[in-house]
PDB file of N, CA and C in Angstrom:
ATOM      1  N   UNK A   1       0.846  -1.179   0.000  1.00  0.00           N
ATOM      2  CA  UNK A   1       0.000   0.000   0.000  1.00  0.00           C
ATOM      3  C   UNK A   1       0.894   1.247   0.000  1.00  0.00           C
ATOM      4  N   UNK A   2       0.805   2.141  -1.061  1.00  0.00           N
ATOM      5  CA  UNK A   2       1.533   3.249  -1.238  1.00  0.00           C
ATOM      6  C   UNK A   2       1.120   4.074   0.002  1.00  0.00           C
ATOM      7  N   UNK A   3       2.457   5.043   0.541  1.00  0.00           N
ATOM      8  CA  UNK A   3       2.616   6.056   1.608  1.00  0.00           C
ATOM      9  C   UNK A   3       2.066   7.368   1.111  1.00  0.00           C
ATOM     10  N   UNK A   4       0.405   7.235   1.776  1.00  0.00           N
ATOM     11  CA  UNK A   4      -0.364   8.418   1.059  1.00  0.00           C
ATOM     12  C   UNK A   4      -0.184  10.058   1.827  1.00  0.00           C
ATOM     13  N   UNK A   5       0.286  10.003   2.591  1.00  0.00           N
ATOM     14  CA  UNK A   5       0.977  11.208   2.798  1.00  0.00           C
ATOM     15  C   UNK A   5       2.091  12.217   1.973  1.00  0.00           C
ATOM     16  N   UNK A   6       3.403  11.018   1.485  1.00  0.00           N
ATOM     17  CA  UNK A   6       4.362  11.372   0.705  1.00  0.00           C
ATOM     18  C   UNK A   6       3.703  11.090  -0.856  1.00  0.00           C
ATOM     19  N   UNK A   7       3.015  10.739  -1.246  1.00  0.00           N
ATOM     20  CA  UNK A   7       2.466  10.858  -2.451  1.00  0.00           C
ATOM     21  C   UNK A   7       1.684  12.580  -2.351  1.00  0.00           C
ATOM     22  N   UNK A   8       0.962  12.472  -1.309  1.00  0.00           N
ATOM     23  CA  UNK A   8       0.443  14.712  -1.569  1.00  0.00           C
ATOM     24  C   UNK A   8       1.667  15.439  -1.261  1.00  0.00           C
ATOM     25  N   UNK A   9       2.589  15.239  -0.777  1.00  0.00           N
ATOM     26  CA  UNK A   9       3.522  16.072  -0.855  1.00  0.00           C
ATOM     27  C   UNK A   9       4.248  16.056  -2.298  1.00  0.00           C
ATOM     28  N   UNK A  10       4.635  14.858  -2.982  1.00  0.00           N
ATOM     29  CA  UNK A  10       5.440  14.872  -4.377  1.00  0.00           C
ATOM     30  C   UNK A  10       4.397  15.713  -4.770  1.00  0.00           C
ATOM     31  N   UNK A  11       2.837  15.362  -5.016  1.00  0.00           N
ATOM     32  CA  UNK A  11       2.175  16.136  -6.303  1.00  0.00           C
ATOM     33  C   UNK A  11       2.361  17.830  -5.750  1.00  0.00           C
ATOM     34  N   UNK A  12       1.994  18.047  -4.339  1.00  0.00           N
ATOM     35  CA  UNK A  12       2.016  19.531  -4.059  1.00  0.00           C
ATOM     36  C   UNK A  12       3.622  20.124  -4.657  1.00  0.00           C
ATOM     37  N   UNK A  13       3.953  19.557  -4.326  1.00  0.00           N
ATOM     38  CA  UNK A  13       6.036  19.645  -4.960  1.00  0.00           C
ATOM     39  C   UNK A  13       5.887  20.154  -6.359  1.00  0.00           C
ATOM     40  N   UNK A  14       4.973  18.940  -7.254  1.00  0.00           N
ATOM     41  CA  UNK A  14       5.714  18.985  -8.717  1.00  0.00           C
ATOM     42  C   UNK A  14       4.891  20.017  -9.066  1.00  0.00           C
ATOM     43  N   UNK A  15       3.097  20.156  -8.225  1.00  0.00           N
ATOM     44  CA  UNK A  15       1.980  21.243  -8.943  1.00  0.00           C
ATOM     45  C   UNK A  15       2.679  23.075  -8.835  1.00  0.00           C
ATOM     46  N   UNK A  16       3.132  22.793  -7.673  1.00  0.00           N
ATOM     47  CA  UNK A  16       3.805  24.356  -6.889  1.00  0.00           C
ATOM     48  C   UNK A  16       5.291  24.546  -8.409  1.00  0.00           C
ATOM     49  N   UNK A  17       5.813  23.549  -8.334  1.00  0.00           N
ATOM     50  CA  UNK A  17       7.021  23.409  -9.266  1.00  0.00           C
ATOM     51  C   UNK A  17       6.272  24.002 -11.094  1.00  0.00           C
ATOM     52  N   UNK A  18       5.430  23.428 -11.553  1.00  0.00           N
ATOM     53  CA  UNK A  18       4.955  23.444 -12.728  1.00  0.00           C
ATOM     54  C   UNK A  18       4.128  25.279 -12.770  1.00  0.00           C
ATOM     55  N   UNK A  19       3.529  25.421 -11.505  1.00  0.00           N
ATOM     56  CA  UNK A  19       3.128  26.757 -11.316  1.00  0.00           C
ATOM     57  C   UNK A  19       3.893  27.894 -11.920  1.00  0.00           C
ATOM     58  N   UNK A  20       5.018  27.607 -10.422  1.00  0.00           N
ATOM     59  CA  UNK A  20       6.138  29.247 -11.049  1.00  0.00           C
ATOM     60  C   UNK A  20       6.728  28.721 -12.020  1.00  0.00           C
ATOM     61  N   UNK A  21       7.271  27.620 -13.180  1.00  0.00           N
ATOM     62  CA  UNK A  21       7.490  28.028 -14.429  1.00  0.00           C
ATOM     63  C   UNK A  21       6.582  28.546 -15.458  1.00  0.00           C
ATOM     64  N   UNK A  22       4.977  28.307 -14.889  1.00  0.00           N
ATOM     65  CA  UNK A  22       4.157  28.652 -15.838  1.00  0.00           C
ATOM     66  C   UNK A  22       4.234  30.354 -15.773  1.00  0.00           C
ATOM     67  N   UNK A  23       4.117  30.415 -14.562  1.00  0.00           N
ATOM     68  CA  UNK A  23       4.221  31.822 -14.407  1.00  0.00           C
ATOM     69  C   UNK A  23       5.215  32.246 -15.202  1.00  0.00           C
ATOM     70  N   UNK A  24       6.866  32.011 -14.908  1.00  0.00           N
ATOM     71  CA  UNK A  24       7.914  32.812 -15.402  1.00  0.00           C
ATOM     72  C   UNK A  24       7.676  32.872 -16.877  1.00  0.00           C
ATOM     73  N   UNK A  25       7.257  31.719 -17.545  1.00  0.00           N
ATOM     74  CA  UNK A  25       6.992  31.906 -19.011  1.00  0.00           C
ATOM     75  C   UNK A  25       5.873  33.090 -19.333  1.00  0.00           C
ATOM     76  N   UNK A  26       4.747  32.832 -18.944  1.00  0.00           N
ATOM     77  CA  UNK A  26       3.386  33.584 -18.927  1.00  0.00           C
ATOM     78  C   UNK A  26       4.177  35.674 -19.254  1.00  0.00           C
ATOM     79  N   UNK A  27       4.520  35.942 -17.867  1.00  0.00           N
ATOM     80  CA  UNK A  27       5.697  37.175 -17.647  1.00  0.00           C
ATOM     81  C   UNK A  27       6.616  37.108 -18.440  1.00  0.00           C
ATOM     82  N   UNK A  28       7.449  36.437 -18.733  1.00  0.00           N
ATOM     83  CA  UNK A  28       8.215  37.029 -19.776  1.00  0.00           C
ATOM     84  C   UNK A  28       7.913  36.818 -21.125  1.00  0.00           C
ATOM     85  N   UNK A  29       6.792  36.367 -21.418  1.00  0.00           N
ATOM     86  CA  UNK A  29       6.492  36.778 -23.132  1.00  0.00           C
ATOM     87  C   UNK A  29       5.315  37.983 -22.919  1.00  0.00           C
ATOM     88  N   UNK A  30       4.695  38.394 -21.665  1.00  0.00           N
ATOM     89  CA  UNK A  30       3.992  39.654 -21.623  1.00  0.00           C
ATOM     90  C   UNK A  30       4.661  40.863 -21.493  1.00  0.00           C
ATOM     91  N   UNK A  31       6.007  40.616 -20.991  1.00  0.00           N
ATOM     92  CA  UNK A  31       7.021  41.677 -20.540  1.00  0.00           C
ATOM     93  C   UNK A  31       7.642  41.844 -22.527  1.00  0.00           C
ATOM     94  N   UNK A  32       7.825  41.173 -23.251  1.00  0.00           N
ATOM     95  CA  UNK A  32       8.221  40.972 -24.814  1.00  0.00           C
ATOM     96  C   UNK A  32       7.195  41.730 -25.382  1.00  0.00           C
ATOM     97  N   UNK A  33       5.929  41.584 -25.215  1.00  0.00           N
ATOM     98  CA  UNK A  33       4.946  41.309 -25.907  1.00  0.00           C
ATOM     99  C   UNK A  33       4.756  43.137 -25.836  1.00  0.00           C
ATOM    100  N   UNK A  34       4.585  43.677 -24.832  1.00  0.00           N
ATOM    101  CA  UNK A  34       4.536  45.167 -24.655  1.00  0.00           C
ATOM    102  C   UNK A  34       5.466  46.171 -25.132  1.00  0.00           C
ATOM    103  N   UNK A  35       5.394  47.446 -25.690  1.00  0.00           N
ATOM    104  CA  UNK A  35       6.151  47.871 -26.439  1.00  0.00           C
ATOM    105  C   UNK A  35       6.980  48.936 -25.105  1.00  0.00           C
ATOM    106  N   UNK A  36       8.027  49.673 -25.482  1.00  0.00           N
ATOM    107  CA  UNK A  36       8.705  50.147 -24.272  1.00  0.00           C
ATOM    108  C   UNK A  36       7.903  51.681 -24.128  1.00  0.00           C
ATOM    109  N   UNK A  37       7.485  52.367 -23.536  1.00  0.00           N
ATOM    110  CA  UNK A  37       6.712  53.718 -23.268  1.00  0.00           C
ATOM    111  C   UNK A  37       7.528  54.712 -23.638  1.00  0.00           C
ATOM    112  N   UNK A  38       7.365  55.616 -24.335  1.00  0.00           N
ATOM    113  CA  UNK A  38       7.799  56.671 -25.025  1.00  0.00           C
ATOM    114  C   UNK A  38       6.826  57.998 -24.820  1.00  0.00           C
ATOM    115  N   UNK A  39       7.406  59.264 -24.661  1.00  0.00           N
ATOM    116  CA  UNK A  39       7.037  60.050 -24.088  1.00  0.00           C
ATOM    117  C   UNK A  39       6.181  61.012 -25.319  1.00  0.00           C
ATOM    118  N   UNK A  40       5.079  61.722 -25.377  1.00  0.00           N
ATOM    119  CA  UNK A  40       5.012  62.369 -26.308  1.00  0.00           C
ATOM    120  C   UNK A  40       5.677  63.225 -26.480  1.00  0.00           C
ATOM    121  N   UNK A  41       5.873  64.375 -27.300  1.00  0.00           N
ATOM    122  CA  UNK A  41       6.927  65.830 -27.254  1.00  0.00           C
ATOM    123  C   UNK A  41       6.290  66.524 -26.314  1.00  0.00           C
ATOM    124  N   UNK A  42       5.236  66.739 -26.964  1.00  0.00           N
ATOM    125  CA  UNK A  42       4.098  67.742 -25.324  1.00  0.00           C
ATOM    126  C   UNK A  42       4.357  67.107 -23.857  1.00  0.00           C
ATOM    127  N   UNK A  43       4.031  65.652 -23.610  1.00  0.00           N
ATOM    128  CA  UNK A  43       4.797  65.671 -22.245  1.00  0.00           C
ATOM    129  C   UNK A  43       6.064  65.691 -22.146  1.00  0.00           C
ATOM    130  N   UNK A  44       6.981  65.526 -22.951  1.00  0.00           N
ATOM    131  CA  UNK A  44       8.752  65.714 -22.366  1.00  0.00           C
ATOM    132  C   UNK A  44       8.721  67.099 -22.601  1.00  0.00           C
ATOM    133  N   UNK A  45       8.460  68.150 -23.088  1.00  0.00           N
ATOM    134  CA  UNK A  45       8.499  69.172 -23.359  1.00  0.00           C
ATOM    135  C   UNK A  45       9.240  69.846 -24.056  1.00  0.00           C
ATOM    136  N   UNK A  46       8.788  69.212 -25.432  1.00  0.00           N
ATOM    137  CA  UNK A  46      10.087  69.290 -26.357  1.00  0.00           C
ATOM    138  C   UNK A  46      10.137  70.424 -27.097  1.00  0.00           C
ATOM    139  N   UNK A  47      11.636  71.078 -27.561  1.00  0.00           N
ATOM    140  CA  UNK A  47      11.340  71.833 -28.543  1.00  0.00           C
ATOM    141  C   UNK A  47      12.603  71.863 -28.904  1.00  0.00           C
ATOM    142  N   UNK A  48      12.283  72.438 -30.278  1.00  0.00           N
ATOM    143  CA  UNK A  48      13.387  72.645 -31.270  1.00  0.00           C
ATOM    144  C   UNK A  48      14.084  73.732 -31.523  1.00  0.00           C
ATOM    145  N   UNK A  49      15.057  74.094 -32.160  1.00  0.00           N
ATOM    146  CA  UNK A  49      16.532  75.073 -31.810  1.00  0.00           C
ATOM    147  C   UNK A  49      16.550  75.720 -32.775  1.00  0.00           C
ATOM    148  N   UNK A  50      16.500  76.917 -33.206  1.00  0.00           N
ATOM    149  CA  UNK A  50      17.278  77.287 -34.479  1.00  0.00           C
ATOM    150  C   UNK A  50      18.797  77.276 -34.824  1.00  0.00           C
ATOM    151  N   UNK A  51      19.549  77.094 -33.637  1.00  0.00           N
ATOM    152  CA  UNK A  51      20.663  77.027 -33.847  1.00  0.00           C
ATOM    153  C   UNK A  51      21.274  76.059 -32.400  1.00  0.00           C
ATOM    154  N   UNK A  52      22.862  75.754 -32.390  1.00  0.00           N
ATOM    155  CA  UNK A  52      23.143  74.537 -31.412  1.00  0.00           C
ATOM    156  C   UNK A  52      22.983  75.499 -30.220  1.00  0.00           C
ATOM    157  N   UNK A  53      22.940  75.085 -28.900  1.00  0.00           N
ATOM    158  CA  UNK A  53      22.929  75.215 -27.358  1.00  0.00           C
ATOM    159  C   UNK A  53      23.732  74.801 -26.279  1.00  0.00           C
ATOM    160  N   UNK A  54      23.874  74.929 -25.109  1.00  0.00           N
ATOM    161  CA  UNK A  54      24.709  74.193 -24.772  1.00  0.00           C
ATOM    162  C   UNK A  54      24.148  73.066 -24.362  1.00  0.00           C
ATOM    163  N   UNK A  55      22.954  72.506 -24.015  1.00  0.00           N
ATOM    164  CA  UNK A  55      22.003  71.578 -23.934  1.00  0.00           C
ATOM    165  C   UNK A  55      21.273  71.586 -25.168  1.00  0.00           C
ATOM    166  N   UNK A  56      21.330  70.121 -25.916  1.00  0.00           N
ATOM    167  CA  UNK A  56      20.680  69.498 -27.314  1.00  0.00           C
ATOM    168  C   UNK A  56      20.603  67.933 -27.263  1.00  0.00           C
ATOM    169  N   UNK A  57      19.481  67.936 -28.069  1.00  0.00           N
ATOM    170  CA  UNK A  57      19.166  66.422 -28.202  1.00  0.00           C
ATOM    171  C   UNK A  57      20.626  65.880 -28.735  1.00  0.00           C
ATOM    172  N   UNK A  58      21.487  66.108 -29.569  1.00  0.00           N
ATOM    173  CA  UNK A  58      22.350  65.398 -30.069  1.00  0.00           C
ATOM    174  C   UNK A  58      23.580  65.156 -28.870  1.00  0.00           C
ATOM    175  N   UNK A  59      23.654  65.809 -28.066  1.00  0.00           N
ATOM    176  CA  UNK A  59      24.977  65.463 -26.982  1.00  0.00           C
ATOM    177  C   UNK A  59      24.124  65.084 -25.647  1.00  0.00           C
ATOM    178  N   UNK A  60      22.633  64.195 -25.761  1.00  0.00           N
ATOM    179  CA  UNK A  60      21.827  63.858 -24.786  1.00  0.00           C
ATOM    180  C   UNK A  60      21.983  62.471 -24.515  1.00  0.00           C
ATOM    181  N   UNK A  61      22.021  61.610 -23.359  1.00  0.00           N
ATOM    182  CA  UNK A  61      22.506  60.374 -23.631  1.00  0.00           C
ATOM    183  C   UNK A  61      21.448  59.450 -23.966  1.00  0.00           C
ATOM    184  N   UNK A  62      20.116  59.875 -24.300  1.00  0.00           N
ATOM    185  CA  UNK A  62      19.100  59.290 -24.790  1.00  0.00           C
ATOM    186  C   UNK A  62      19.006  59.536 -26.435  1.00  0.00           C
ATOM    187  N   UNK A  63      19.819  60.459 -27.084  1.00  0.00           N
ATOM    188  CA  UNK A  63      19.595  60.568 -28.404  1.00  0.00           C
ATOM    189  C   UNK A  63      20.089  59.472 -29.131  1.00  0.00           C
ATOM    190  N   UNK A  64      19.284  58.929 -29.947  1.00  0.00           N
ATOM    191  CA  UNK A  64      20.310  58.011 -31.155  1.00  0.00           C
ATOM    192  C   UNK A  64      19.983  58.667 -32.215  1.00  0.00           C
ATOM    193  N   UNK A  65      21.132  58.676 -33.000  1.00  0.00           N
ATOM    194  CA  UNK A  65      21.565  59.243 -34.298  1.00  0.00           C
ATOM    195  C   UNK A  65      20.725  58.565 -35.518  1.00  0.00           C
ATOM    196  N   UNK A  66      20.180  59.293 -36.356  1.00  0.00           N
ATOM    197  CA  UNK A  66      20.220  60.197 -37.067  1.00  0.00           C
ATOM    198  C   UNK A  66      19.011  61.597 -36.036  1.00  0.00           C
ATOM    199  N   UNK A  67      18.140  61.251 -35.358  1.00  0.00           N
ATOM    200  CA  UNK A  67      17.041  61.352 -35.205  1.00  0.00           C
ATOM    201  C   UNK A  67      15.793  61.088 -34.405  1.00  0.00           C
ATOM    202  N   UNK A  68      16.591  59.657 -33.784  1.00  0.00           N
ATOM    203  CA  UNK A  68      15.627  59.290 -32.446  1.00  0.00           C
ATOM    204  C   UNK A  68      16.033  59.458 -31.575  1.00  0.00           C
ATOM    205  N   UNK A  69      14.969  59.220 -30.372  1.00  0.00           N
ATOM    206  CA  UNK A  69      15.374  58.823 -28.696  1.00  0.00           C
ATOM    207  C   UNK A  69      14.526  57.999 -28.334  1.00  0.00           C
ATOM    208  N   UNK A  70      15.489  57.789 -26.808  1.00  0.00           N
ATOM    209  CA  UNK A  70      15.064  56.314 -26.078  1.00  0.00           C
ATOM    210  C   UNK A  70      13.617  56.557 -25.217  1.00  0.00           C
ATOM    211  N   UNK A  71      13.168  57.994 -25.191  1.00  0.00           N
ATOM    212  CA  UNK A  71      12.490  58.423 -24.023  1.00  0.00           C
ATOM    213  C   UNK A  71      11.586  59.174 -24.592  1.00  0.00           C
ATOM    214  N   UNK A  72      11.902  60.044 -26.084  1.00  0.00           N
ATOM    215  CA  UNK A  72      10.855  60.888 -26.310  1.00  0.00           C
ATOM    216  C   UNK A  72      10.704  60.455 -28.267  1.00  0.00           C
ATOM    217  N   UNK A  73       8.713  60.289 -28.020  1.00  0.00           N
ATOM    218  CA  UNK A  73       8.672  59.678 -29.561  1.00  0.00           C
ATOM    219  C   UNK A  73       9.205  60.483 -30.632  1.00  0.00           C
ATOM    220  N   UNK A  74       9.425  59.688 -31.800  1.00  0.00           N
ATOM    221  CA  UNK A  74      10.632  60.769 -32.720  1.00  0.00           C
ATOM    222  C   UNK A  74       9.419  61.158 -34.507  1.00  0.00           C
ATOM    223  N   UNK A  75      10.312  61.832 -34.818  1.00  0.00           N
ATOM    224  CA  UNK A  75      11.317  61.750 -34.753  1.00  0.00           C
ATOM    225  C   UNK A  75      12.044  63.144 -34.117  1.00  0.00           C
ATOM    226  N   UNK A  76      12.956  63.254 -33.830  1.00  0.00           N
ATOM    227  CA  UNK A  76      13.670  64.887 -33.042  1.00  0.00           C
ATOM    228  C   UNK A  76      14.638  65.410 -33.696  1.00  0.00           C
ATOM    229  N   UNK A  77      15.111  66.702 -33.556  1.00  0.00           N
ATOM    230  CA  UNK A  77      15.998  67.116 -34.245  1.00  0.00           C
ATOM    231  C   UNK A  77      17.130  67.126 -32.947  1.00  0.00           C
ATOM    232  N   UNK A  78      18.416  67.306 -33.952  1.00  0.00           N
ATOM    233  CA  UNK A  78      19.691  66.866 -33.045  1.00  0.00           C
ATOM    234  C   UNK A  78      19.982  68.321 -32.243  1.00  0.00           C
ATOM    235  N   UNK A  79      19.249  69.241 -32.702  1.00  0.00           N
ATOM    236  CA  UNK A  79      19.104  70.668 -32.315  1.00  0.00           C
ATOM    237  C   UNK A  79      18.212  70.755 -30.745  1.00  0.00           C
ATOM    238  N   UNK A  80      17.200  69.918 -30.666  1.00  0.00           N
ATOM    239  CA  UNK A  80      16.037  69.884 -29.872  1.00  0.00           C
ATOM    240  C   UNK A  80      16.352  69.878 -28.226  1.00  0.00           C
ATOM    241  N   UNK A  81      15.591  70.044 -27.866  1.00  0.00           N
ATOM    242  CA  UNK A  81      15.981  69.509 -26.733  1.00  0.00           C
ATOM    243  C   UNK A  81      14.310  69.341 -25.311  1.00  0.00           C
ATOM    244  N   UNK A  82      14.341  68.674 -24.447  1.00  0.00           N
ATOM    245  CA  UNK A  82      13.865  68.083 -23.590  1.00  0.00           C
ATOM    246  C   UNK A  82      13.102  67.970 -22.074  1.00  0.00           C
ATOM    247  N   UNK A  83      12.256  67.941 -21.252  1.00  0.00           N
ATOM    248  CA  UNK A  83      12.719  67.752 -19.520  1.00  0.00           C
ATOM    249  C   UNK A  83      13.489  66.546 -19.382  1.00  0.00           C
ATOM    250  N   UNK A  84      13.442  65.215 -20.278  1.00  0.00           N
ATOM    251  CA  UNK A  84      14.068  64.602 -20.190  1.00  0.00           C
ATOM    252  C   UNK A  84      15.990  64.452 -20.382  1.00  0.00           C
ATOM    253  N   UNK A  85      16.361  65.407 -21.108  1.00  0.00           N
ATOM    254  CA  UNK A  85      17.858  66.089 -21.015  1.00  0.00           C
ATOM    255  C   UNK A  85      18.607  65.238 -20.265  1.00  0.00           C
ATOM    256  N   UNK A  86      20.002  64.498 -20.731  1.00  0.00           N
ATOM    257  CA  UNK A  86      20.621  63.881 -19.865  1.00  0.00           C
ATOM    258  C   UNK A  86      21.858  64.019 -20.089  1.00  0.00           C
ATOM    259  N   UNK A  87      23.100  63.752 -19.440  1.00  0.00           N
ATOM    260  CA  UNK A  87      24.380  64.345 -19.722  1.00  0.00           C
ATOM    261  C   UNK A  87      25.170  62.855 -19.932  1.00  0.00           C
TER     262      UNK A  87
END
């Protein structure tokens, strides 16, 4: 006669076990699945330059070249600049 005590513990073991991988999978293709949040210009408070500054999107450490950033939707000029501004 099987030891029906240690038989609910294996299944609670393997059900608890099968759980948090379902979970970790579940989370990380919802964490994939979502796009990263980007700021509008009106909320970062963006604006553009007629000429360079000593603060500009192009020497910002969120700018990527030609034209984007990591923080505010693009496209931006390398002139522009931010509240988001970073050195």
């Amino acid at each position: 006669m099987p030891d029906l005590p240690n038989l609910a513990r294996r299944r609670l073991l393997r059900c608890t076990a099968l759980g948090v991988v379902s979970m970790v999978v579940a989370l990380d293709g919802e964490a994939r699945a979502k796009p990263s949040f980007k700021a509008t210009k009106k909320q970062a408070g963006y604006i553009v330059r007629s000429k360079p500054a000593e603060q500009m999107c192009a020497q910002c450490l969120y700018f990527i070249a030609p034209n984007d950033c990591v923080v505010v939707q693009g496209p931006i000029s390398p002139l522009g600049w931010c509240n988001y501004y970073g050195d």
